[in-house]
N, C-alpha and C. Protein backbone atom coordinates (compact mmCIF):
# COMPACT_ATOMS: atom_id res chain seq x y z
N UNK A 1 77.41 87.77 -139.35
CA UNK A 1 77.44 87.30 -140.72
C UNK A 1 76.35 88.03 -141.49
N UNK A 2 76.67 87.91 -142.78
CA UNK A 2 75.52 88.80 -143.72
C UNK A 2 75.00 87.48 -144.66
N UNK A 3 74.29 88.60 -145.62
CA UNK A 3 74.14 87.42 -146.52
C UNK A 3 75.22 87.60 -147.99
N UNK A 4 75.90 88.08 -147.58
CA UNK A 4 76.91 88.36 -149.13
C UNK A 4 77.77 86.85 -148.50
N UNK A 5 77.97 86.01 -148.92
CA UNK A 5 78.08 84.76 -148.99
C UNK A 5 79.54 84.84 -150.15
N UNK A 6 80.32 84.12 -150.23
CA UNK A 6 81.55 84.17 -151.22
C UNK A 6 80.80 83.48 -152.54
N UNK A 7 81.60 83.89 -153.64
CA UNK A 7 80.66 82.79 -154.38
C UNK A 7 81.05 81.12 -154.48
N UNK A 8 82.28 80.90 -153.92
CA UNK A 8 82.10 79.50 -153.55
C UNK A 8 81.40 78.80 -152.57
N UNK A 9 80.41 79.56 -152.13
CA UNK A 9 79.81 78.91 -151.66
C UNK A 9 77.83 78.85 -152.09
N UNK A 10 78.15 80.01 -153.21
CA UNK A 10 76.35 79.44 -154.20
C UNK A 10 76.93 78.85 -155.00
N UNK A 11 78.17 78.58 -155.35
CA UNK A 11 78.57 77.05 -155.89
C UNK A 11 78.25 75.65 -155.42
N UNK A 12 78.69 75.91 -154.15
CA UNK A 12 77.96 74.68 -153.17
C UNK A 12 76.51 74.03 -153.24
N UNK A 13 75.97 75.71 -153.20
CA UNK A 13 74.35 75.71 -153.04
C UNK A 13 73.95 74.80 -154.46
N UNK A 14 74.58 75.24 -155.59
CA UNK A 14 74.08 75.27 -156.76
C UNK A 14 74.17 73.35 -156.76
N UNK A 15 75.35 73.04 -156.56
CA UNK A 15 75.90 71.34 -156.41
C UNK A 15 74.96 70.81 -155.43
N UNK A 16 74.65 71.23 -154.63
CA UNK A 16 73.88 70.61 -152.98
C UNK A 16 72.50 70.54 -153.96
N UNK A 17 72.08 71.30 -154.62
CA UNK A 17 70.49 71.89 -155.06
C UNK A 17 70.49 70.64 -156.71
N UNK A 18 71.91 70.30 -157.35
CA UNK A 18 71.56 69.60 -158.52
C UNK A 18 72.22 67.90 -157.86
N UNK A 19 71.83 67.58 -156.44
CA UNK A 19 72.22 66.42 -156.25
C UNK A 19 73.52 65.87 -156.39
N UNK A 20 74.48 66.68 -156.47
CA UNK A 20 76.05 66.56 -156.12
C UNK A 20 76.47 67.01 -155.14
N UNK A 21 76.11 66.14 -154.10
CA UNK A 21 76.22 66.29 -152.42
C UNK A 21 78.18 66.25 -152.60
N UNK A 22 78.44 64.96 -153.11
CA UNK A 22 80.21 65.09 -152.89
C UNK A 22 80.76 66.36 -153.08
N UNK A 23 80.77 67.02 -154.45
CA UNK A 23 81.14 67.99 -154.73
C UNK A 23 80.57 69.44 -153.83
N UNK A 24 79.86 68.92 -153.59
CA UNK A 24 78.99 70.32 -152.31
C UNK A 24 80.01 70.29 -150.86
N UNK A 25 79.83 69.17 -150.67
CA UNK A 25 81.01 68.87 -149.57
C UNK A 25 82.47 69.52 -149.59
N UNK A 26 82.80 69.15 -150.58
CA UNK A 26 84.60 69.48 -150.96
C UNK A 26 84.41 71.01 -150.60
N UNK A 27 83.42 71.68 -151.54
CA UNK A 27 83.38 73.34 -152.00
C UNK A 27 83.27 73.99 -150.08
N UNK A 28 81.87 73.31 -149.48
CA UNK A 28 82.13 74.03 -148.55
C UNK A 28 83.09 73.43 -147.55
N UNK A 29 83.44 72.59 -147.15
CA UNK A 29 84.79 72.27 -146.15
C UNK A 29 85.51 73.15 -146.34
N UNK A 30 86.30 73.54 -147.93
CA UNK A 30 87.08 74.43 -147.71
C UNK A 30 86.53 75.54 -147.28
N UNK A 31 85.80 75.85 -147.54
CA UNK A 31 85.11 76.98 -146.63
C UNK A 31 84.87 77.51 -144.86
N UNK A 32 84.43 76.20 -144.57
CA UNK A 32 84.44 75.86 -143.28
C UNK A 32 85.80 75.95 -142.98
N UNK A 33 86.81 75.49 -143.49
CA UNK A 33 88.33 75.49 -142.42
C UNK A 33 88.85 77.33 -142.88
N UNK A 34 88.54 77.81 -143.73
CA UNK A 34 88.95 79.00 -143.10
C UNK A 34 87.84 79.70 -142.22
N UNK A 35 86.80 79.50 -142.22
CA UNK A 35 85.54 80.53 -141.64
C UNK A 35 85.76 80.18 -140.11
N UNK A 36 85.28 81.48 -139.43
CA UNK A 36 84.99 81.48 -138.23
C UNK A 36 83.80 81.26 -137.92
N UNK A 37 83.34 81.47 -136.05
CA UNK A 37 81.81 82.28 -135.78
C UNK A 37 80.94 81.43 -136.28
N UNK A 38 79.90 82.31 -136.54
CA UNK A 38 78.44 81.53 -137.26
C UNK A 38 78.46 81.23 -138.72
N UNK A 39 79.40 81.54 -139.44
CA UNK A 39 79.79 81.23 -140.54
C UNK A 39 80.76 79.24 -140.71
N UNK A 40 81.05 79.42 -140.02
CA UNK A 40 81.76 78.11 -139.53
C UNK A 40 81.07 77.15 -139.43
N UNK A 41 80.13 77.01 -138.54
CA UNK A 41 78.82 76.93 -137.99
C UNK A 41 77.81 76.46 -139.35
N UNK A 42 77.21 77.40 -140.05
CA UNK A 42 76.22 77.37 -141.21
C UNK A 42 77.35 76.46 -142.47
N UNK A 43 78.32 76.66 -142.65
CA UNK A 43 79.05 75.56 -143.61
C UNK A 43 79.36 74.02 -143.04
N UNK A 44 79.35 74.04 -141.54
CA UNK A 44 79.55 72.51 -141.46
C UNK A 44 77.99 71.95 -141.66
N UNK A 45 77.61 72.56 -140.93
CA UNK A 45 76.06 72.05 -140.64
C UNK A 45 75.05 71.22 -142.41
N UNK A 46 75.13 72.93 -143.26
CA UNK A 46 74.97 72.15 -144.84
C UNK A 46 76.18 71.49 -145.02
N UNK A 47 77.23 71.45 -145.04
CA UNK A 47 78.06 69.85 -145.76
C UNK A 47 77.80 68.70 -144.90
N UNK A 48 76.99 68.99 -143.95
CA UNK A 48 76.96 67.48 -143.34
C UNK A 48 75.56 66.84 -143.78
N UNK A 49 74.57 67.79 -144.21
CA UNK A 49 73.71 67.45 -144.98
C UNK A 49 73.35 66.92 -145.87
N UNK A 50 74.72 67.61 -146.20
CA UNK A 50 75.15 67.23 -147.60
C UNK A 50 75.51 65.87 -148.07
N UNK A 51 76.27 65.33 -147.14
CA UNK A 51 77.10 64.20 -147.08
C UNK A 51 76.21 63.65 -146.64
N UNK A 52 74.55 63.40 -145.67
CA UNK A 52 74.21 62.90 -145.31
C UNK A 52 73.32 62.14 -146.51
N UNK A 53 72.70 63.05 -147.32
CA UNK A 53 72.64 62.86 -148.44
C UNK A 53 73.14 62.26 -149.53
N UNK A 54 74.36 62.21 -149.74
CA UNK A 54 75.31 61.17 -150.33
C UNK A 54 75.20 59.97 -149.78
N UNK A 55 74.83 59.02 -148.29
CA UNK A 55 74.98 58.56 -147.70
C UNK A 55 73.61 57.81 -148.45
N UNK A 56 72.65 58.57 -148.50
CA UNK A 56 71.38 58.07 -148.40
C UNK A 56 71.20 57.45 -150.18
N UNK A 57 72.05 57.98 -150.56
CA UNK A 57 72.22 57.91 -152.48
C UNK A 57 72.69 56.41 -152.46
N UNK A 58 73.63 56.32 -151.13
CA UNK A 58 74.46 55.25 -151.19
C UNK A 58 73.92 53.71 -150.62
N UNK A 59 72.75 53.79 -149.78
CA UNK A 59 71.65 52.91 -149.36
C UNK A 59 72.45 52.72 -147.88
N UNK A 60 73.31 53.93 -147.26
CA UNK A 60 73.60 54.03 -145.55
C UNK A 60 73.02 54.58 -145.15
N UNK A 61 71.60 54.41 -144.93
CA UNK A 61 70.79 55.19 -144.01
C UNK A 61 71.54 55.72 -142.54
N UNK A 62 72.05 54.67 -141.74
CA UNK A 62 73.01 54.61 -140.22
C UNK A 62 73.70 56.31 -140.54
N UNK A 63 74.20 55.95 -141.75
CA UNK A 63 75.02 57.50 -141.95
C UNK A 63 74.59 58.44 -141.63
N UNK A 64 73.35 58.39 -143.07
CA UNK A 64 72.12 59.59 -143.55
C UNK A 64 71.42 59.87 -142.17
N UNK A 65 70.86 59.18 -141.32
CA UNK A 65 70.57 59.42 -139.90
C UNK A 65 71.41 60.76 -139.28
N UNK A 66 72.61 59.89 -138.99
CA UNK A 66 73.90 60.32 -138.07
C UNK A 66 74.29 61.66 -138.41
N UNK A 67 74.69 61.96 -139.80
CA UNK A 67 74.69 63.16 -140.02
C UNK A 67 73.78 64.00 -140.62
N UNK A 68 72.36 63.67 -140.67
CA UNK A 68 70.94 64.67 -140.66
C UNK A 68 71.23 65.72 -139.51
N UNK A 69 71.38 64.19 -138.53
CA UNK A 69 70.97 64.68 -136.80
C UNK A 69 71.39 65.98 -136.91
N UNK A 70 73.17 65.96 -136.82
CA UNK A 70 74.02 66.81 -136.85
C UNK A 70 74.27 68.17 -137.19
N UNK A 71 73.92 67.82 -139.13
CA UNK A 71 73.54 69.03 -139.44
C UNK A 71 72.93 69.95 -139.48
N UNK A 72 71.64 69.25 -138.79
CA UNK A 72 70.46 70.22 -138.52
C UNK A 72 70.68 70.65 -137.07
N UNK A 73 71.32 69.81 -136.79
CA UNK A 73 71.37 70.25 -134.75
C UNK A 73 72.14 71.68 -135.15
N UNK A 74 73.69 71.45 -135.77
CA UNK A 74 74.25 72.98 -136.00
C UNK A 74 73.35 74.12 -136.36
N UNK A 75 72.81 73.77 -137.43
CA UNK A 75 72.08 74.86 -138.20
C UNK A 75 70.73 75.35 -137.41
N UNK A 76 70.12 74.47 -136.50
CA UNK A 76 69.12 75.12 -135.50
C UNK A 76 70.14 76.28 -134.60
N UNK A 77 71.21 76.20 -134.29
CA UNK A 77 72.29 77.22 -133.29
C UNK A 77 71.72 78.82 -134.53
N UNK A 78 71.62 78.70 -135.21
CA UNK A 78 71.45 79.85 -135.97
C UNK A 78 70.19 80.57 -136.51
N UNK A 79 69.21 79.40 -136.19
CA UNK A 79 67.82 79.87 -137.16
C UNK A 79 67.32 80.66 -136.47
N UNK A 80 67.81 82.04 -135.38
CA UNK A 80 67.57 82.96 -134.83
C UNK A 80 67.56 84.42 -135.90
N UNK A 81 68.46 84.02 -136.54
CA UNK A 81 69.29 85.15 -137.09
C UNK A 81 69.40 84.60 -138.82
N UNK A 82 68.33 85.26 -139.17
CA UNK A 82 67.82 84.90 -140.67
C UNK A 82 68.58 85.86 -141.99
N UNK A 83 69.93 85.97 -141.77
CA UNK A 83 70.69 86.96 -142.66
C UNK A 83 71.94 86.82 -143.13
N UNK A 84 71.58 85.11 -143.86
CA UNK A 84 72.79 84.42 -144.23
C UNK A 84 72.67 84.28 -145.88
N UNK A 85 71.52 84.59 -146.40
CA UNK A 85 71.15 84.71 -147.72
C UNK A 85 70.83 83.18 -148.23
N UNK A 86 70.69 82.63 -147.22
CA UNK A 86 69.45 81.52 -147.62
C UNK A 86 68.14 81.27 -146.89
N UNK A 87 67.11 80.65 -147.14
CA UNK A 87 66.30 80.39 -146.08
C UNK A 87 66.34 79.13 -145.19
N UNK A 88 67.23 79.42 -144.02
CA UNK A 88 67.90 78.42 -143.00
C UNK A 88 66.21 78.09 -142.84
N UNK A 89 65.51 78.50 -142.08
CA UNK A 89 64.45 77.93 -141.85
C UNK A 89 63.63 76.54 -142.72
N UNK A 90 63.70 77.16 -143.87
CA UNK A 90 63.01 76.05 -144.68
C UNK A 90 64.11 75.18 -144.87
N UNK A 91 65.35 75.15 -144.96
CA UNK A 91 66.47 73.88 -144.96
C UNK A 91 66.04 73.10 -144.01
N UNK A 92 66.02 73.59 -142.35
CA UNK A 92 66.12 72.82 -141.44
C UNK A 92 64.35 72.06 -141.59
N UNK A 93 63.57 72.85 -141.62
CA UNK A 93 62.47 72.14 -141.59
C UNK A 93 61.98 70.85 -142.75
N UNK A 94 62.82 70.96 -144.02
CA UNK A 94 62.74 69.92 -145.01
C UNK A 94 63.70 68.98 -144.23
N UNK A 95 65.04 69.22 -143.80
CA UNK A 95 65.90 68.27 -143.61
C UNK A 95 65.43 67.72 -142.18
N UNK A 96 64.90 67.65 -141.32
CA UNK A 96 64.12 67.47 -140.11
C UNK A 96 63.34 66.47 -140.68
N UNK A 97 62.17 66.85 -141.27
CA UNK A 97 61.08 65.74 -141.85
C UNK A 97 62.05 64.63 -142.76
N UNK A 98 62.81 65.04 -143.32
CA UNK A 98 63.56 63.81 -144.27
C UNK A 98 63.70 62.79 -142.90
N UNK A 99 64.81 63.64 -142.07
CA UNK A 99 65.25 62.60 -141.30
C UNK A 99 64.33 61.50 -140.47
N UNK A 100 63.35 62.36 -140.16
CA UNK A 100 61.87 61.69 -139.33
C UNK A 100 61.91 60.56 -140.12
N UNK A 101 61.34 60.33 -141.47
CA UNK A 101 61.37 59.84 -142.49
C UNK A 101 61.76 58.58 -142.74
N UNK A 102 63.24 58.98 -142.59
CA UNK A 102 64.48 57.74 -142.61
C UNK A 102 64.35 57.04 -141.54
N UNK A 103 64.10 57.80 -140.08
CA UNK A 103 64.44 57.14 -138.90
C UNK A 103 63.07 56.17 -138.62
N UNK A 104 61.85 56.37 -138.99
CA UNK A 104 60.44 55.50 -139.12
C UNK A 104 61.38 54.26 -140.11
N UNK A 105 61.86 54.12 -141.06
CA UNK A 105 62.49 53.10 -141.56
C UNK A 105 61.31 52.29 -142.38
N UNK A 106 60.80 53.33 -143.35
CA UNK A 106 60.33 53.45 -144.46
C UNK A 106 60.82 53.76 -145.78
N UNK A 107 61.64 53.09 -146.38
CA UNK A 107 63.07 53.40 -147.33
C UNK A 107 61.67 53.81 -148.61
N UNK A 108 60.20 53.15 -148.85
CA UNK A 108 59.78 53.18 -149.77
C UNK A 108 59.12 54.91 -149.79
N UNK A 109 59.13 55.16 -148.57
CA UNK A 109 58.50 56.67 -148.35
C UNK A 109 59.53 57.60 -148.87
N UNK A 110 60.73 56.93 -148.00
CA UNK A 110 61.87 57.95 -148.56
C UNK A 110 62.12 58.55 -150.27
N UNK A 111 62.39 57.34 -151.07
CA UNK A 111 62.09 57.01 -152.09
C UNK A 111 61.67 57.92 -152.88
N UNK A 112 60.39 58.42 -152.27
CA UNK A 112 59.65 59.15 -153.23
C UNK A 112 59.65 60.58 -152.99
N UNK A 113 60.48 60.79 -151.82
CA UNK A 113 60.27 62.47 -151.24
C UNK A 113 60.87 63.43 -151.86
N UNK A 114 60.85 64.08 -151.89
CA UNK A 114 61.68 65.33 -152.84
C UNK A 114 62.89 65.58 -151.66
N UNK A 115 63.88 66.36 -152.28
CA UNK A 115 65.14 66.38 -151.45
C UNK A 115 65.17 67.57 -151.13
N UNK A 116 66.00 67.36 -149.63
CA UNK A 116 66.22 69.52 -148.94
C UNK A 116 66.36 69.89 -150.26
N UNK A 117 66.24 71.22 -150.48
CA UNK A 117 66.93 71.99 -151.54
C UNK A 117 67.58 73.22 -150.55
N UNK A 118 68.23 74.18 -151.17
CA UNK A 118 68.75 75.25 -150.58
C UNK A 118 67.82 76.22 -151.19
N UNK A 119 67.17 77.61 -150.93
CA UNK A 119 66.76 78.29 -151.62
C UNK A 119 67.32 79.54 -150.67
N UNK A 120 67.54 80.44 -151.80
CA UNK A 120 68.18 82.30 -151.42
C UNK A 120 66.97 82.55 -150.83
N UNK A 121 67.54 83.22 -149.80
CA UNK A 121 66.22 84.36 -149.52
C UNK A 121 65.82 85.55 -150.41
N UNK A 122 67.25 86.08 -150.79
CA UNK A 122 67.20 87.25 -151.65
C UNK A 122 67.93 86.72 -153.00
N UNK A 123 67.39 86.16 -153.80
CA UNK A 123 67.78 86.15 -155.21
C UNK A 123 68.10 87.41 -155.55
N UNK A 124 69.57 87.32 -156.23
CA UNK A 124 69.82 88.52 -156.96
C UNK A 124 68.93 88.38 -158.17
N UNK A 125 68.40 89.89 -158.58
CA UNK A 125 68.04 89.95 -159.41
C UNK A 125 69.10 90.28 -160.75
N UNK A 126 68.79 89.43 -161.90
CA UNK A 126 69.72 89.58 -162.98
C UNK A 126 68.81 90.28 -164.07
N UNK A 127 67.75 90.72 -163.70
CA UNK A 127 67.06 91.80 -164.66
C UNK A 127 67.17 93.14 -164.50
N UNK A 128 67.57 93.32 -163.24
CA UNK A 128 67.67 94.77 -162.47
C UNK A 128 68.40 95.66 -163.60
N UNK A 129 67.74 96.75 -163.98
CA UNK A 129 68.62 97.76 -164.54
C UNK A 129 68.70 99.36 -164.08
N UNK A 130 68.81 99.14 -162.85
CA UNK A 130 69.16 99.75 -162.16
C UNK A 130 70.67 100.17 -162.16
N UNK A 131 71.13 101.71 -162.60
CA UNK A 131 72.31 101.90 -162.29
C UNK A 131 72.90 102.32 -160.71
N UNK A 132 74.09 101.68 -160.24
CA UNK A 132 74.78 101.82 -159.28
C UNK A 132 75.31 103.06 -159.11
N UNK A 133 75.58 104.43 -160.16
CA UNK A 133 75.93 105.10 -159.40
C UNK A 133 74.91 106.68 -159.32
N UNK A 134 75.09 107.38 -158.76
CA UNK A 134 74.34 108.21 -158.12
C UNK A 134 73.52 109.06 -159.02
């Protein structure tokens, strides 16, 4: 896998990143049922995050638990191989501590934590004026 990513799926990012876990979900599932490999892999793992997140919006921690675990269990299968055009590392390590978090069963800690976000590794640059051809 690279990091050229489809753009339905920094759609995802963009929904996952403004707290529309549902809609993050929908975008990458479809994604996930055609993807193979480690691509397969890195889309279930964030929509289950995702959803775990929705869960937690929803006051089901049992959920938000259940599928933290999950999604981060997938997405550790990958944090070898840092060239998916996000920073898997810092996902898993925010979504790890969330879950710690939840599972101490401190709803008032939770409360106040800031949420995974997704961040690019390589932001395109949209200032670049750089021409493409030779």
């Amino acid at each position: 896998m690279n990091g050229n990513q489809p753009e339905e799926f920094w759609l995802g990012v963009e929904q996952f990143n403004a707290g529309q876990f549902y809609a993050c979900h929908d975008i990458l599932e479809a994604l996930w049922i055609e993807a193979t490999g480690p691509e397969k892999t890195l889309y279930q793992g964030i929509l289950q995050i995702a959803v775990a997140l929705y869960h937690l919006e929803n006051s089901n921690l049992r959920g938000a638990m259940i599928l933290l675990g999950e999604g981060t269990n997938r997405l550790r299968r990958l944090a070898d191989d840092n060239n998916y055009g996000i920073n898997l590392g810092q996902l898993l390590i925010d979504s790890v501590n969330f879950l710690r978090v939840i599972q101490q069963g401190k709803p008032e800690v939770v409360s106040t934590m800031t949420l995974p976000k997704i961040v690019r590794s390589n932001p395109p640059d949209t200032n670049s004026k750089v021409s493409k051809t030779p």
